[in-house]
N, C-alpha and C. Protein backbone atom coordinates (compact mmCIF):
# COMPACT_ATOMS: atom_id res chain seq x y z
N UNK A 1 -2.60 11.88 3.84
CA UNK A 1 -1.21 12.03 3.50
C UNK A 1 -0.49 10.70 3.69
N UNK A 2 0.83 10.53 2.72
CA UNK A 2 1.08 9.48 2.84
C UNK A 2 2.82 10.12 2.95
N UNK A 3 3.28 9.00 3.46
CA UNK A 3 5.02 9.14 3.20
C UNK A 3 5.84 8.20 2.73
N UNK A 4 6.92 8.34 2.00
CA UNK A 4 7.57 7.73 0.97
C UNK A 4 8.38 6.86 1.90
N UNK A 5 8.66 5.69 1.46
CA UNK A 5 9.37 4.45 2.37
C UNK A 5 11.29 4.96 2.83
N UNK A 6 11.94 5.94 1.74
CA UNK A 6 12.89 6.96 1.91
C UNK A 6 12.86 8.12 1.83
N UNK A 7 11.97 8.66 2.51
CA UNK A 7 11.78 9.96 2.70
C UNK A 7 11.16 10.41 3.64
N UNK A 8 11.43 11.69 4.25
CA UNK A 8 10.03 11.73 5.47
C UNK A 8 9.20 12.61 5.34
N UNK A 9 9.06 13.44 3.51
CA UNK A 9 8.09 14.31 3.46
C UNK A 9 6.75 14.19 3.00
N UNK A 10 5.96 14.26 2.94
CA UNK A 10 4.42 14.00 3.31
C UNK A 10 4.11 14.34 1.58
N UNK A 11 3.38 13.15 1.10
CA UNK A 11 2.87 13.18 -0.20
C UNK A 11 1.21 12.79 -0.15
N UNK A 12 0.48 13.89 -0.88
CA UNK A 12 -0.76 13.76 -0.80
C UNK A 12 -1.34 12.55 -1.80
N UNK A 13 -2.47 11.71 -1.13
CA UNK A 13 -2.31 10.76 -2.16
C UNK A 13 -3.72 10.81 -2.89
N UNK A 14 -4.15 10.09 -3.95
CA UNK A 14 -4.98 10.15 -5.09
C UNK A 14 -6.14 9.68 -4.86
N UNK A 15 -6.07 8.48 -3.88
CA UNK A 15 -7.38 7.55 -3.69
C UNK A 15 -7.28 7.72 -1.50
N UNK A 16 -8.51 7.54 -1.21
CA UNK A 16 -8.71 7.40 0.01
C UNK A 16 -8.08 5.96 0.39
N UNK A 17 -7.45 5.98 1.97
CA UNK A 17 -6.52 4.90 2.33
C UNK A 17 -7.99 4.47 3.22
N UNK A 18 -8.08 3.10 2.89
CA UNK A 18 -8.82 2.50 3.88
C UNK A 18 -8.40 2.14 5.14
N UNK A 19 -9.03 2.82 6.13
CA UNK A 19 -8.81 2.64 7.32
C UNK A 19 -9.80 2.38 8.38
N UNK A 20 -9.33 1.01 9.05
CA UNK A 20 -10.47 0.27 9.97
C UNK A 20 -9.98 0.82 11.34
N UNK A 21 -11.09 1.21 12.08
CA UNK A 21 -11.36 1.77 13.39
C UNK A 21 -11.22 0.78 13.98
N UNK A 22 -10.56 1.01 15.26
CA UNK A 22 -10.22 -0.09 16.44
C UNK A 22 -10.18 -1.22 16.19
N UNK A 23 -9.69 -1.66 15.00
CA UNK A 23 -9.67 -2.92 14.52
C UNK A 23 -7.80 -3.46 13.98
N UNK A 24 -7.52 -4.56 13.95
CA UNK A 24 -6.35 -4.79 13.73
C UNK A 24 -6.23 -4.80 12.27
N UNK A 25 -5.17 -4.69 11.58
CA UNK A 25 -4.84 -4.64 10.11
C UNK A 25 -4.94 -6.02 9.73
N UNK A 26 -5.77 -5.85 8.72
CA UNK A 26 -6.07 -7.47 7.99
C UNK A 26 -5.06 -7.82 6.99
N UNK A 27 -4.68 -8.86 6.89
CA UNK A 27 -3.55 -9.26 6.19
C UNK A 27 -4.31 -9.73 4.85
N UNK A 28 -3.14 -9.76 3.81
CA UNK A 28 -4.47 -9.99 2.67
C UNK A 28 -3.07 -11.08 1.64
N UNK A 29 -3.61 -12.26 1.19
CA UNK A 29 -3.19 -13.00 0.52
C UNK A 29 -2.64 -12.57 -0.88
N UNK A 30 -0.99 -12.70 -1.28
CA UNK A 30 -0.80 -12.07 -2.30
C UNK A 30 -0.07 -13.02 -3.04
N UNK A 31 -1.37 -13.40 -4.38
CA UNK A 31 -0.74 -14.23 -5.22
C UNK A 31 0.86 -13.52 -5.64
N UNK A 32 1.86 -14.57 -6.19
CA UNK A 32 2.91 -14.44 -6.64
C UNK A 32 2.61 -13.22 -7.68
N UNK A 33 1.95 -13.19 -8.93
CA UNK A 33 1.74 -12.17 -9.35
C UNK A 33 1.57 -10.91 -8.89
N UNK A 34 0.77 -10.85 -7.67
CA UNK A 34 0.68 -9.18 -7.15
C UNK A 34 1.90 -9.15 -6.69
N UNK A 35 2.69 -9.93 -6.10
CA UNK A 35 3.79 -9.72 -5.10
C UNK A 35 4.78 -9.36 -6.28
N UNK A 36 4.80 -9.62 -7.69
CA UNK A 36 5.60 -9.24 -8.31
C UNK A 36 5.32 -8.02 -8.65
N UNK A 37 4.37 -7.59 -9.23
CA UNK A 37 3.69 -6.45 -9.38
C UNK A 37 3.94 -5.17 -8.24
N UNK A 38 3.41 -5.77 -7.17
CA UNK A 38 3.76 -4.39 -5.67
C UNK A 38 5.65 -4.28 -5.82
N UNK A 39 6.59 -5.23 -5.79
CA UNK A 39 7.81 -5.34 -5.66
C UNK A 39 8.04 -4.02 -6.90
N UNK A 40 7.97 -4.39 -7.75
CA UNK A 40 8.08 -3.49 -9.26
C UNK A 40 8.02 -2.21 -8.59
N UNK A 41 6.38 -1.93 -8.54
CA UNK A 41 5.70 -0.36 -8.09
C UNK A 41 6.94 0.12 -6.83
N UNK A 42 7.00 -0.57 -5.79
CA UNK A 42 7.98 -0.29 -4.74
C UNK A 42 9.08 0.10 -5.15
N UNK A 43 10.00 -0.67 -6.20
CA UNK A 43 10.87 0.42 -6.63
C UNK A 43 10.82 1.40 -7.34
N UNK A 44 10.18 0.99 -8.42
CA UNK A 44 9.91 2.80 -8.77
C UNK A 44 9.73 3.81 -8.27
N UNK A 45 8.24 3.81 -7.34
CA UNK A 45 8.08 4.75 -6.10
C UNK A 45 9.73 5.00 -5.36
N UNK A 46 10.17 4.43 -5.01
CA UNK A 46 12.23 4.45 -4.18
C UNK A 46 12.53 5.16 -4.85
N UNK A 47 12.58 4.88 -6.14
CA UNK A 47 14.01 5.45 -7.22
C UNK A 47 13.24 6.88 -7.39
N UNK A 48 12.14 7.02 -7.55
CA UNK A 48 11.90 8.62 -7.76
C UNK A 48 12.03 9.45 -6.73
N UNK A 49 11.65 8.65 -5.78
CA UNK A 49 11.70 9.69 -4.68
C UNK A 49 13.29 9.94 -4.22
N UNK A 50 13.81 9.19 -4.39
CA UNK A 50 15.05 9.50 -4.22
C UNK A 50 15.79 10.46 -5.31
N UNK A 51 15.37 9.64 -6.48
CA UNK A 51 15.55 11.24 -6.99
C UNK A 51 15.54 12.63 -7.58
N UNK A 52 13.76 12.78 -6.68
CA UNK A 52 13.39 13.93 -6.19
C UNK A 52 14.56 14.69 -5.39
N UNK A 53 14.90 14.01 -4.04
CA UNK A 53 15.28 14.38 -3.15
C UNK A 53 17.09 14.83 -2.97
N UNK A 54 17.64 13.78 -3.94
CA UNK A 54 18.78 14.38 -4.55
C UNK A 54 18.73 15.19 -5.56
N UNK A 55 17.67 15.58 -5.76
CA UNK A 55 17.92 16.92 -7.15
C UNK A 55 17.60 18.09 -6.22
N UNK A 56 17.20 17.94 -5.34
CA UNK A 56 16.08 19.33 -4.32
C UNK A 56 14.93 19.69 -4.59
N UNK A 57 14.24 19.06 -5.44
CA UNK A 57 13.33 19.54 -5.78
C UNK A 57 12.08 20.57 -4.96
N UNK A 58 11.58 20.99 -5.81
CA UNK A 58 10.38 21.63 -4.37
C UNK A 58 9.24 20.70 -4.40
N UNK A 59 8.40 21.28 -3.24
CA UNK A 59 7.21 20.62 -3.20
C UNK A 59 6.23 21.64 -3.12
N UNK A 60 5.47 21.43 -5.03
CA UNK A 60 4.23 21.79 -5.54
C UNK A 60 3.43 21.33 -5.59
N UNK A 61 2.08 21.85 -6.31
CA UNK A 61 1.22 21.36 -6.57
C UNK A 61 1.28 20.80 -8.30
N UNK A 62 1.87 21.26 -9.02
CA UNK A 62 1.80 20.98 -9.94
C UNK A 62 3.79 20.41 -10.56
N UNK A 63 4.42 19.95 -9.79
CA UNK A 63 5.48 19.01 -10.09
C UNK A 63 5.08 17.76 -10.53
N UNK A 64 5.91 17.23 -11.75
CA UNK A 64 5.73 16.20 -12.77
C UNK A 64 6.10 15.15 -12.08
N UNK A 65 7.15 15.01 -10.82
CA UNK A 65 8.06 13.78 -10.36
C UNK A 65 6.98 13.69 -9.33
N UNK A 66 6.36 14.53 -8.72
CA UNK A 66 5.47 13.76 -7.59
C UNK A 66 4.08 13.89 -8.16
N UNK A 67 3.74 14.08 -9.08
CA UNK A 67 2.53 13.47 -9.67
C UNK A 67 2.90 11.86 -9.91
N UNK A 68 3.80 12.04 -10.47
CA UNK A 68 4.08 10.37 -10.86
C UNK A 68 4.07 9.44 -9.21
N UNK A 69 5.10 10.06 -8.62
CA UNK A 69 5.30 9.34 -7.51
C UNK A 69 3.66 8.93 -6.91
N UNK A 70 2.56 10.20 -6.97
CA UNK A 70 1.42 9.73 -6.13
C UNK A 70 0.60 8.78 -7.24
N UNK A 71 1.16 8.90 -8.78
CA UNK A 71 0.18 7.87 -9.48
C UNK A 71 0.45 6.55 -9.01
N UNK A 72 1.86 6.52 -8.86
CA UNK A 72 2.47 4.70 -8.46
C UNK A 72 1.72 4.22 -7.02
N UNK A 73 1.77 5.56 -6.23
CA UNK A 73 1.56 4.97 -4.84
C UNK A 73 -0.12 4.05 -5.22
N UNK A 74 -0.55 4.98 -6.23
CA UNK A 74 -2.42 4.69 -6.01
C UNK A 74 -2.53 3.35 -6.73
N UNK A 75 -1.83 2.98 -7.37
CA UNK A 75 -1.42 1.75 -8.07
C UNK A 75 -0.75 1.03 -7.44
N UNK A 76 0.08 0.87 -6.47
CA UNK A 76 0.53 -0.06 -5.82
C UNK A 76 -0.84 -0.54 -4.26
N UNK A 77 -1.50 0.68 -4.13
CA UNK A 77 -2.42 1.05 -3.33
C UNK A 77 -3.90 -0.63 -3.83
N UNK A 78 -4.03 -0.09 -5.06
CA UNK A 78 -4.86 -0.83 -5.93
C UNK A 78 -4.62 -2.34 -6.10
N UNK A 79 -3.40 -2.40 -6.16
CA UNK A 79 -2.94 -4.24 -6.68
C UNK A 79 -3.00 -4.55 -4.86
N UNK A 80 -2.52 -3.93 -4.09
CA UNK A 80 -2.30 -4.55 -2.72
C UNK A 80 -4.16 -4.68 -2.35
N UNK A 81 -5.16 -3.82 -2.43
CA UNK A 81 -6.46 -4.08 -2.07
C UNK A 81 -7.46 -4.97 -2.99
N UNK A 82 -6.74 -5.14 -4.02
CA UNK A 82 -7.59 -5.99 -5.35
C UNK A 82 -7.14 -7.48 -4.62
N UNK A 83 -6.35 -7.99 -3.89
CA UNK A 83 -6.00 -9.14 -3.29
C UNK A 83 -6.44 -9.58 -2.13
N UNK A 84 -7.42 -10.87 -2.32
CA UNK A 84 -8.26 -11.32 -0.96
C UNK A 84 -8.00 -11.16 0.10
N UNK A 85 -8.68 -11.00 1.59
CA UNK A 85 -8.26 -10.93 2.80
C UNK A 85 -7.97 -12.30 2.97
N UNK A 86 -6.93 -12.16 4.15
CA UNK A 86 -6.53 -13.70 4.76
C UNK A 86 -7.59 -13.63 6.03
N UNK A 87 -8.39 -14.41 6.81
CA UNK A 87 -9.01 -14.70 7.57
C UNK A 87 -8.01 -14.32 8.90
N UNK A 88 -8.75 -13.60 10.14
CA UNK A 88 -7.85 -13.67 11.02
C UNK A 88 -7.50 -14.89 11.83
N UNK A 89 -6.78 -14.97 13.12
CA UNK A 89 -6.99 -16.48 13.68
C UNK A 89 -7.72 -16.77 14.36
N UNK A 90 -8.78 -15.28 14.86
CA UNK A 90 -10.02 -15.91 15.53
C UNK A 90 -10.88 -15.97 14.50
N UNK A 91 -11.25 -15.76 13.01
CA UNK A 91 -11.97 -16.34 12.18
C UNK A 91 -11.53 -17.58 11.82
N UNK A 92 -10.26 -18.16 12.11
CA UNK A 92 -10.40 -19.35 11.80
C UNK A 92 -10.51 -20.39 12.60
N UNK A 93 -9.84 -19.69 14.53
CA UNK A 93 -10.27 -20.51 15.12
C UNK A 93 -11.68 -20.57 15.52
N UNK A 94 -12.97 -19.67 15.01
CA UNK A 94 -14.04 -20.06 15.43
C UNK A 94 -14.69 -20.86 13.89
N UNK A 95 -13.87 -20.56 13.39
CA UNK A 95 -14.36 -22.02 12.14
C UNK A 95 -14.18 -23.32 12.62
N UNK A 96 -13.43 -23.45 12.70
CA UNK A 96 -12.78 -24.75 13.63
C UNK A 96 -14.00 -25.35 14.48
N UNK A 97 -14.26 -24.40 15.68
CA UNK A 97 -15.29 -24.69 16.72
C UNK A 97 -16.19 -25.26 15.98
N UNK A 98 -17.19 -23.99 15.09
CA UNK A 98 -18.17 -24.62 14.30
C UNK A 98 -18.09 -25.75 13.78
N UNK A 99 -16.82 -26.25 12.87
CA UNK A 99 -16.54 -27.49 12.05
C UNK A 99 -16.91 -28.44 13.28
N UNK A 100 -16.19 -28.56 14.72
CA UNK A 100 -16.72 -29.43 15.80
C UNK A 100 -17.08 -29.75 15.90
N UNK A 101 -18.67 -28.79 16.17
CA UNK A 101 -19.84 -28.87 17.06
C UNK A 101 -20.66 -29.04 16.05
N UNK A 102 -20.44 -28.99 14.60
CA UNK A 102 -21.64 -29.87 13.68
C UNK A 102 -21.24 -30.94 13.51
């Protein structure tokens, strides 16, 4: 389950969220293009859900506004994981070492 950045009701989402066990969240390098791209998806995802939430809508299984809403999420989901990891700072400070000591 996922939840909408203005909202606090729980939207089921399309693709599995990758999630690392006892591990810290890896930051991931986002060319200007994705960053334009996620910015885009981000509002759209806002503006519907918002207004979902000013119309009242219910929450089905088969509603047209949160199908959409969970297609954007899996697509904003997609451009944010299609973008390289950034190295953490102990991968780079043990690059470093190595660079040293050869």
């Amino acid at each position: 389950m996922a939840a909408s950045t203005t909202t606090s009701f729980p939207v089921p989402a399309f693709s599995p969220i990758r999630a690392a066990v006892h591990a810290a969240p890896n930051r991931r390098r986002i060319c200007p293009k994705a960053g334009h791209a996620l910015e885009i998806l981000g509002h759209a995802i806002e503006y519907l859900t918002d207004e979902f939430v000013h119309e009242g809508g219910s929450l089905s299984a088969n509603n047209g506004q949160l199908e959409a809403v969970q297609l954007l999420m899996a697509a904003n989901r997609q451009v944010y994981y299609d973008c390289p990891e950034a190295p953490s700072f102990r991968e780079r400070f043990l690059s470093l070492l190595r660079w040293y000591a050869a």
